[in-house]
PDB file of N, CA and C in Angstrom:
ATOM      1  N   UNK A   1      62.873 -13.954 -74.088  1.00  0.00           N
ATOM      2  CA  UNK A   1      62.330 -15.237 -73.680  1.00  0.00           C
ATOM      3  C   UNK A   1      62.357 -16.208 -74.856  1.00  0.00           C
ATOM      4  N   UNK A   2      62.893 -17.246 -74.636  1.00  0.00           N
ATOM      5  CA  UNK A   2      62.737 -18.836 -75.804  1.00  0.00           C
ATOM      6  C   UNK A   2      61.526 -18.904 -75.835  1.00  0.00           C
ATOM      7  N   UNK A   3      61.205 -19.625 -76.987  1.00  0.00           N
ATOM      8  CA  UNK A   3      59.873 -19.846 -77.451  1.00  0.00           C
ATOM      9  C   UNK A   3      59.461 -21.223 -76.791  1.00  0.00           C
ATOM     10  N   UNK A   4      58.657 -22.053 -76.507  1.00  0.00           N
ATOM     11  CA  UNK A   4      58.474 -23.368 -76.057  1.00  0.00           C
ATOM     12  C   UNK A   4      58.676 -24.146 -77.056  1.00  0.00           C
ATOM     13  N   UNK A   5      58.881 -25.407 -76.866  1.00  0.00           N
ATOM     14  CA  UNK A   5      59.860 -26.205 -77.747  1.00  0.00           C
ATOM     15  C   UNK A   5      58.635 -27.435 -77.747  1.00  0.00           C
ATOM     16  N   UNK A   6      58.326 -27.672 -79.270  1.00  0.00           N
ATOM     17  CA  UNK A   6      57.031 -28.884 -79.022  1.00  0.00           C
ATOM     18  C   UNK A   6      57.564 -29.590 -80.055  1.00  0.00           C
ATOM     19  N   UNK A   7      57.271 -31.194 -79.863  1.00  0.00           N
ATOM     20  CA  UNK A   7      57.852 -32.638 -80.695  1.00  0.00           C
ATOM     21  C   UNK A   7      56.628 -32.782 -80.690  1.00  0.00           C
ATOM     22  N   UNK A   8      56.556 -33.110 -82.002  1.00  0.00           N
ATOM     23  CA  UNK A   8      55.654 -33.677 -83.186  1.00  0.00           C
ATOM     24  C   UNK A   8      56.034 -34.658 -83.449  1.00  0.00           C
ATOM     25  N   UNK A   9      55.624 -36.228 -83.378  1.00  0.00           N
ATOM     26  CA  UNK A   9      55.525 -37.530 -83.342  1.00  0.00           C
ATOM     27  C   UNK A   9      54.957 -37.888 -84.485  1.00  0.00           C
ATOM     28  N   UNK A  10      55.028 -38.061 -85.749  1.00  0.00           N
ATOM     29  CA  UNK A  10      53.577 -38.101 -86.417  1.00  0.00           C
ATOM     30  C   UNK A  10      54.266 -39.044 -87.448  1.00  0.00           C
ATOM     31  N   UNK A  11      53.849 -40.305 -88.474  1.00  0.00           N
ATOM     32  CA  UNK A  11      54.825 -40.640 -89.711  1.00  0.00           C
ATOM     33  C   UNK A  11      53.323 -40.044 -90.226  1.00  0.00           C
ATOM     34  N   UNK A  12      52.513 -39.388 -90.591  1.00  0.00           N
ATOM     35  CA  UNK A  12      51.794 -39.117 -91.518  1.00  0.00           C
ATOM     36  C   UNK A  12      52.456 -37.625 -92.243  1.00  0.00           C
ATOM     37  N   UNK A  13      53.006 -37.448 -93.232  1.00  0.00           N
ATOM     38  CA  UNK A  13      53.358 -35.927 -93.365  1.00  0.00           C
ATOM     39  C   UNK A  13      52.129 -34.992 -93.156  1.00  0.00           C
ATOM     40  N   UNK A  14      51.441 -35.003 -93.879  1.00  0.00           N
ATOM     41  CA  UNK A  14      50.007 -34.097 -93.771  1.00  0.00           C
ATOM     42  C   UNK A  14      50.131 -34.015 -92.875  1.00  0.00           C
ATOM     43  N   UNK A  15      49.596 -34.180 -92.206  1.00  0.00           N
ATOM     44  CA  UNK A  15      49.516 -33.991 -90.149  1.00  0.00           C
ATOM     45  C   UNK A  15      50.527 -33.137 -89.567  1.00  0.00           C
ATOM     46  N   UNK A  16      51.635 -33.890 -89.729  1.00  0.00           N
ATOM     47  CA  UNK A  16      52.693 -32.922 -89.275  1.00  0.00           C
ATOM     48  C   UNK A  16      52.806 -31.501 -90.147  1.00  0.00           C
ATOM     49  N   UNK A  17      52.810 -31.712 -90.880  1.00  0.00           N
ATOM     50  CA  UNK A  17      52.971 -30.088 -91.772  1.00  0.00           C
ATOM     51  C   UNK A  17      51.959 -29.055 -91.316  1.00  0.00           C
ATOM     52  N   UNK A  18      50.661 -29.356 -90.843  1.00  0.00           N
ATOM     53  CA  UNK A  18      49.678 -29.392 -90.352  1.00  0.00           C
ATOM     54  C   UNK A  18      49.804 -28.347 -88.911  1.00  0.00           C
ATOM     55  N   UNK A  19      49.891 -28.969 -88.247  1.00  0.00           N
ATOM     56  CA  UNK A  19      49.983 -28.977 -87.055  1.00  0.00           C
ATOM     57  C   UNK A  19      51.442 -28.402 -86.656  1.00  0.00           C
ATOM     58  N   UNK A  20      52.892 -28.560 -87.575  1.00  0.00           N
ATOM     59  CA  UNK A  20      53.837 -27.237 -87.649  1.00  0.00           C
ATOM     60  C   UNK A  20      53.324 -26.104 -87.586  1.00  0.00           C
ATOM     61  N   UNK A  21      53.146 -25.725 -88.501  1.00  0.00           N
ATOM     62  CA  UNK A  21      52.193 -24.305 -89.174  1.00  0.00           C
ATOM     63  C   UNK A  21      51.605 -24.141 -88.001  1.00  0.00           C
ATOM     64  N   UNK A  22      50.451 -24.674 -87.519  1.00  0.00           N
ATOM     65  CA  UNK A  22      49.710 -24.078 -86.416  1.00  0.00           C
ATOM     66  C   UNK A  22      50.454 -23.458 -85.495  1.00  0.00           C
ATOM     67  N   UNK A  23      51.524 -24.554 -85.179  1.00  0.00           N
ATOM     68  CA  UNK A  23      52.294 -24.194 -83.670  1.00  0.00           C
ATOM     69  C   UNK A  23      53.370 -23.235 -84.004  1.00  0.00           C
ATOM     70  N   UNK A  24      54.008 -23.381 -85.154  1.00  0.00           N
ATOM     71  CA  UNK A  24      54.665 -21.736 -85.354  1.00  0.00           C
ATOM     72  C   UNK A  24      54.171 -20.646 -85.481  1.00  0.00           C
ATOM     73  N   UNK A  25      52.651 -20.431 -85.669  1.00  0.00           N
ATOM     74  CA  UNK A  25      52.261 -19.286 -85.871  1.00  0.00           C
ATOM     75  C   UNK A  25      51.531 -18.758 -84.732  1.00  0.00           C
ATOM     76  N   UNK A  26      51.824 -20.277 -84.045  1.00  0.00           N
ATOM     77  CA  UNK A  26      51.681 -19.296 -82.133  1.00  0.00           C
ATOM     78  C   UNK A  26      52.399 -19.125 -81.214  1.00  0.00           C
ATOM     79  N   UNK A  27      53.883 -19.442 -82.094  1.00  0.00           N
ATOM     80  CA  UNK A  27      55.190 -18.734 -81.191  1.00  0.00           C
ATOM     81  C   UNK A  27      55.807 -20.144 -81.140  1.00  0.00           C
ATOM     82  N   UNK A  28      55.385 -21.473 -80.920  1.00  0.00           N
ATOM     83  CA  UNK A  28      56.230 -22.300 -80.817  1.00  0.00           C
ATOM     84  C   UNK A  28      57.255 -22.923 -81.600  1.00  0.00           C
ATOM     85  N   UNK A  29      58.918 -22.814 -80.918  1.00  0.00           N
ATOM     86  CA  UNK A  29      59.617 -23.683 -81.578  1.00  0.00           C
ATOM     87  C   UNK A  29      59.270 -25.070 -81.801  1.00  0.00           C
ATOM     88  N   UNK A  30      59.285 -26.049 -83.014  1.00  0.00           N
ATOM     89  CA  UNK A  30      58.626 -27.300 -83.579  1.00  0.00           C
ATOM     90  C   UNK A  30      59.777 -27.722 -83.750  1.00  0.00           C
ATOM     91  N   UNK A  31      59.978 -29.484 -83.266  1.00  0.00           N
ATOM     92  CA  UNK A  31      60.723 -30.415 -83.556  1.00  0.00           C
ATOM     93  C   UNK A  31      60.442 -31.220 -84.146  1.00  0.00           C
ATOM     94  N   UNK A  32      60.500 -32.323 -84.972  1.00  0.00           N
ATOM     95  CA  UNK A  32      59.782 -32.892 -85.730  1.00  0.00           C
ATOM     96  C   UNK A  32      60.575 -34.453 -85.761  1.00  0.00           C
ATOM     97  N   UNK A  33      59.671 -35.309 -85.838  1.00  0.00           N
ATOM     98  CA  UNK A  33      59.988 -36.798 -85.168  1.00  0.00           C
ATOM     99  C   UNK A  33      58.779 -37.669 -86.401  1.00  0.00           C
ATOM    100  N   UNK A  34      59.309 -38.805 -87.469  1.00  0.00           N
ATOM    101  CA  UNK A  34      58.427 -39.399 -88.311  1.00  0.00           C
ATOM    102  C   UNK A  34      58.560 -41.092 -87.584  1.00  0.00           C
ATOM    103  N   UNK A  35      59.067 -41.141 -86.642  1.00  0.00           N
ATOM    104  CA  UNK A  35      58.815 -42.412 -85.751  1.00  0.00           C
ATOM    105  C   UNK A  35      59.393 -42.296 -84.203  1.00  0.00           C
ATOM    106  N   UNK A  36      58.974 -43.703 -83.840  1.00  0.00           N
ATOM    107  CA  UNK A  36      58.909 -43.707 -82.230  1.00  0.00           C
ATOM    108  C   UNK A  36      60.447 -43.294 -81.943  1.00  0.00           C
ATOM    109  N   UNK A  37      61.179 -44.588 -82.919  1.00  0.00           N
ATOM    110  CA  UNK A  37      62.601 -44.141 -82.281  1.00  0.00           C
ATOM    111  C   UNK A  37      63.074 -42.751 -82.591  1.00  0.00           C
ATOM    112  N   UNK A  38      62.888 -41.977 -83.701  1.00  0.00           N
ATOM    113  CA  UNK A  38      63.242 -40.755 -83.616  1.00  0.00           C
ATOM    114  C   UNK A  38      63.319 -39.971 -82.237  1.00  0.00           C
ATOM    115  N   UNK A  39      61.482 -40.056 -82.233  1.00  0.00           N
ATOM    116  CA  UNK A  39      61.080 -39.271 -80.968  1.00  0.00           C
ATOM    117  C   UNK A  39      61.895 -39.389 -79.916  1.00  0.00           C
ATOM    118  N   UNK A  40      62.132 -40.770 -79.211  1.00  0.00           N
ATOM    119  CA  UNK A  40      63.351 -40.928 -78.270  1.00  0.00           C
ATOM    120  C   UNK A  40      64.005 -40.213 -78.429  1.00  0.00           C
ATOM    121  N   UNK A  41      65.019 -40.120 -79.549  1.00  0.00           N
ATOM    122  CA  UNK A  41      66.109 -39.547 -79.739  1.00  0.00           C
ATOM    123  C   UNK A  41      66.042 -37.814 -79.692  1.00  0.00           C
ATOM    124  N   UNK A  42      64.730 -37.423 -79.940  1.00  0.00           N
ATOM    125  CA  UNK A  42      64.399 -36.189 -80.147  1.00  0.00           C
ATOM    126  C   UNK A  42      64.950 -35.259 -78.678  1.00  0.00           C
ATOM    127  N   UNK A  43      63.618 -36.663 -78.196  1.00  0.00           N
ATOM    128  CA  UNK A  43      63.406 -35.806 -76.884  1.00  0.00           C
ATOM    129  C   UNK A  43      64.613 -36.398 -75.987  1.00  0.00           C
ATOM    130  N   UNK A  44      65.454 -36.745 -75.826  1.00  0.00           N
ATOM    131  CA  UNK A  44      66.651 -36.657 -75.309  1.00  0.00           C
ATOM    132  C   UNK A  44      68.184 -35.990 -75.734  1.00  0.00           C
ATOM    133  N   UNK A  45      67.423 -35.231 -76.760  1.00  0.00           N
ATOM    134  CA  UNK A  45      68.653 -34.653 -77.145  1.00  0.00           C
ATOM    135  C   UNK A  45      68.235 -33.451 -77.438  1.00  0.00           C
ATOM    136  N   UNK A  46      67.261 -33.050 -77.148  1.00  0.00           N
ATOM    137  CA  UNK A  46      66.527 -31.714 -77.381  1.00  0.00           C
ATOM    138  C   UNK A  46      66.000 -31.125 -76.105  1.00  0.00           C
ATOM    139  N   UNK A  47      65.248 -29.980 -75.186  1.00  0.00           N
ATOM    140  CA  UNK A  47      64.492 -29.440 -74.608  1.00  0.00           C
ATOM    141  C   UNK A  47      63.717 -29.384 -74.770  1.00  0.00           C
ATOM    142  N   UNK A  48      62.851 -30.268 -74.545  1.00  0.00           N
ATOM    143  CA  UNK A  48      61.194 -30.184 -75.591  1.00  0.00           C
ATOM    144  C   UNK A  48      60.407 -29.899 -73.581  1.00  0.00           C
ATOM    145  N   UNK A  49      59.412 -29.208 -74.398  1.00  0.00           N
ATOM    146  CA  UNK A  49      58.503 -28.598 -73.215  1.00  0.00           C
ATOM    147  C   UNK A  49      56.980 -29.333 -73.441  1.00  0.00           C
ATOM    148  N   UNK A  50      56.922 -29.924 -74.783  1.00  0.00           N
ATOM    149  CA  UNK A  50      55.464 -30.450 -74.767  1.00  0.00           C
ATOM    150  C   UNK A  50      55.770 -31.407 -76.262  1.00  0.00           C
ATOM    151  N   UNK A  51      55.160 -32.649 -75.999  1.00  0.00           N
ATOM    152  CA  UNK A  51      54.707 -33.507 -77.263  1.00  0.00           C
ATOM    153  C   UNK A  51      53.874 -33.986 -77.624  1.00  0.00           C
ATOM    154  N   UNK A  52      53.704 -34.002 -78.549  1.00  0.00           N
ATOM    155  CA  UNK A  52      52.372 -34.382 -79.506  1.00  0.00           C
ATOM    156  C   UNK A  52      53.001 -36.504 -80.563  1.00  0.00           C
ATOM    157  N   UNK A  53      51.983 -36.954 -80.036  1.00  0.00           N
ATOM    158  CA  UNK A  53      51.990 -38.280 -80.297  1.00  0.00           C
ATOM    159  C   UNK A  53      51.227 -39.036 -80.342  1.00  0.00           C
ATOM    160  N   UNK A  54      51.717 -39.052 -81.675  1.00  0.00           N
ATOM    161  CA  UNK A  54      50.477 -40.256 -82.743  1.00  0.00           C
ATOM    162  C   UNK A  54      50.754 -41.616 -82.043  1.00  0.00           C
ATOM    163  N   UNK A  55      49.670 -42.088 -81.368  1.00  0.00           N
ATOM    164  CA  UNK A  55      49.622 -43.727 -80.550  1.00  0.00           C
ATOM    165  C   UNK A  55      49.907 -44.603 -81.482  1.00  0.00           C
ATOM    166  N   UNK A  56      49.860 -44.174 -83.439  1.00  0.00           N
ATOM    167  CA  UNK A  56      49.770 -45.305 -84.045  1.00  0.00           C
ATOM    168  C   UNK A  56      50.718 -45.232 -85.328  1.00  0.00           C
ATOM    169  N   UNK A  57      52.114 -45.723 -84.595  1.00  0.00           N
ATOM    170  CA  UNK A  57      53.476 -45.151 -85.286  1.00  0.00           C
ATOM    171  C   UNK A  57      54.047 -46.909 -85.798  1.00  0.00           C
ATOM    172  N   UNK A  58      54.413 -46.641 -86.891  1.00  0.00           N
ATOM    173  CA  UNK A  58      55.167 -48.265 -87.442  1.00  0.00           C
ATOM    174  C   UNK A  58      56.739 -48.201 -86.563  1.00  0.00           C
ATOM    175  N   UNK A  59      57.028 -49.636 -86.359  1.00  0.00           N
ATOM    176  CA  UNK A  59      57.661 -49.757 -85.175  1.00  0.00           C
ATOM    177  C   UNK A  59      57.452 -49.431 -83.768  1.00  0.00           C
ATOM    178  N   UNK A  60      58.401 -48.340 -82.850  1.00  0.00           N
ATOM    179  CA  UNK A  60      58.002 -48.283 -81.101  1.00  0.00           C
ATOM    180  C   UNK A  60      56.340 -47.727 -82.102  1.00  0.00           C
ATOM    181  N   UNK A  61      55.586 -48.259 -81.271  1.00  0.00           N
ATOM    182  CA  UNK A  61      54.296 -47.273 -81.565  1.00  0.00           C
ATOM    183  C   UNK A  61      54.643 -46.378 -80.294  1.00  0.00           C
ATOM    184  N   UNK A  62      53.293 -45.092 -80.341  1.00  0.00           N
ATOM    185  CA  UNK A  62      53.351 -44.021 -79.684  1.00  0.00           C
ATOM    186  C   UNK A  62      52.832 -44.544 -77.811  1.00  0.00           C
ATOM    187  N   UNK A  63      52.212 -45.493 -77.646  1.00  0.00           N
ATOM    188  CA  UNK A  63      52.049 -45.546 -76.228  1.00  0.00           C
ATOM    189  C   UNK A  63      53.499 -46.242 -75.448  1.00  0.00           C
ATOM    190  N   UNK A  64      54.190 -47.021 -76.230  1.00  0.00           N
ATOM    191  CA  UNK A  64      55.703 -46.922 -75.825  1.00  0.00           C
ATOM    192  C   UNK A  64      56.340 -45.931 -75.757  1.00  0.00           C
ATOM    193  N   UNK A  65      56.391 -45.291 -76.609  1.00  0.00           N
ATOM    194  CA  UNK A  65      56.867 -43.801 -76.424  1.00  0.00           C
ATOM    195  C   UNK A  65      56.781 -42.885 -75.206  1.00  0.00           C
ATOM    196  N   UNK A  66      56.010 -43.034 -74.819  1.00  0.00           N
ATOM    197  CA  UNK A  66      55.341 -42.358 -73.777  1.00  0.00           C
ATOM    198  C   UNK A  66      55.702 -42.840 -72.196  1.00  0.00           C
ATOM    199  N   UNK A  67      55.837 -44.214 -72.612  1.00  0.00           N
ATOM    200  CA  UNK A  67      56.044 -44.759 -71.429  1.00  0.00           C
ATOM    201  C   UNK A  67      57.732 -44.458 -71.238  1.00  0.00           C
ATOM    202  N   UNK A  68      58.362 -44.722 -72.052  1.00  0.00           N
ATOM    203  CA  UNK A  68      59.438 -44.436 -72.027  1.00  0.00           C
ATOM    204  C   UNK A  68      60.428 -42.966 -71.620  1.00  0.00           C
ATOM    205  N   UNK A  69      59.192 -42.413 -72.334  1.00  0.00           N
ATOM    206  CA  UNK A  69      59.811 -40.395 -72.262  1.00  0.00           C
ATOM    207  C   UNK A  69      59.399 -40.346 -70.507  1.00  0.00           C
ATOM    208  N   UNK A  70      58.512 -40.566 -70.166  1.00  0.00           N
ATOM    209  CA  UNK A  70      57.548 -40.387 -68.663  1.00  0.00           C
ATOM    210  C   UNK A  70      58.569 -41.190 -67.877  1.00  0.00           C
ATOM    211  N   UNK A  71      59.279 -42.468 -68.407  1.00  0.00           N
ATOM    212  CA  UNK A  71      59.809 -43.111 -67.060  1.00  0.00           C
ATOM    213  C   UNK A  71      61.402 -42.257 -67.155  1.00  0.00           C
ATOM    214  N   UNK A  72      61.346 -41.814 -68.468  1.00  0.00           N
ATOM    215  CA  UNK A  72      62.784 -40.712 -68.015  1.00  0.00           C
ATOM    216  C   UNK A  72      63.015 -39.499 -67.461  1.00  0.00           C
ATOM    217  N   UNK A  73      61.655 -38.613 -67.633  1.00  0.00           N
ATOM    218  CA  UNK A  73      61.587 -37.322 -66.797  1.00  0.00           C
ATOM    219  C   UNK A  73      61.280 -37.320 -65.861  1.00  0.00           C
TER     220      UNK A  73
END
């Protein structure tokens, strides 16, 4: 069985390094995204099963994000 696949949204490093660690050490594959447009790009070019998103990203902020990933799945 694949591991679940989670995007991490975050430009803070701490956080993300953070919150990697956690989620690998409970089986999840981690993608990693330091802005909105990344994330787009992440999650359309990846299998992501769950994301994590900081609402308060320089440039797309994270509630665009959202709207965007949601009006594509």
């Amino acid at each position: 069985m694949m591991a679940h696949k989670v995007l991490i949204a975050d430009d803070e490093r701490n956080i993300v390094v953070s919150i990697e660690f956690l989620m690998e050490r409970e089986g999840f594959a981690v993608s990693i995204a330091n802005d909105g447009e990344e994330a787009l790009r992440r999650f359309r070019a990846e299998r992501i099963d769950a994301v994590l998103l900081d609402l308060a990203m320089p440039g797309m902020d994270g509630a665009a994000v959202a709207r965007e990933m949601r009006a594509e799945s």
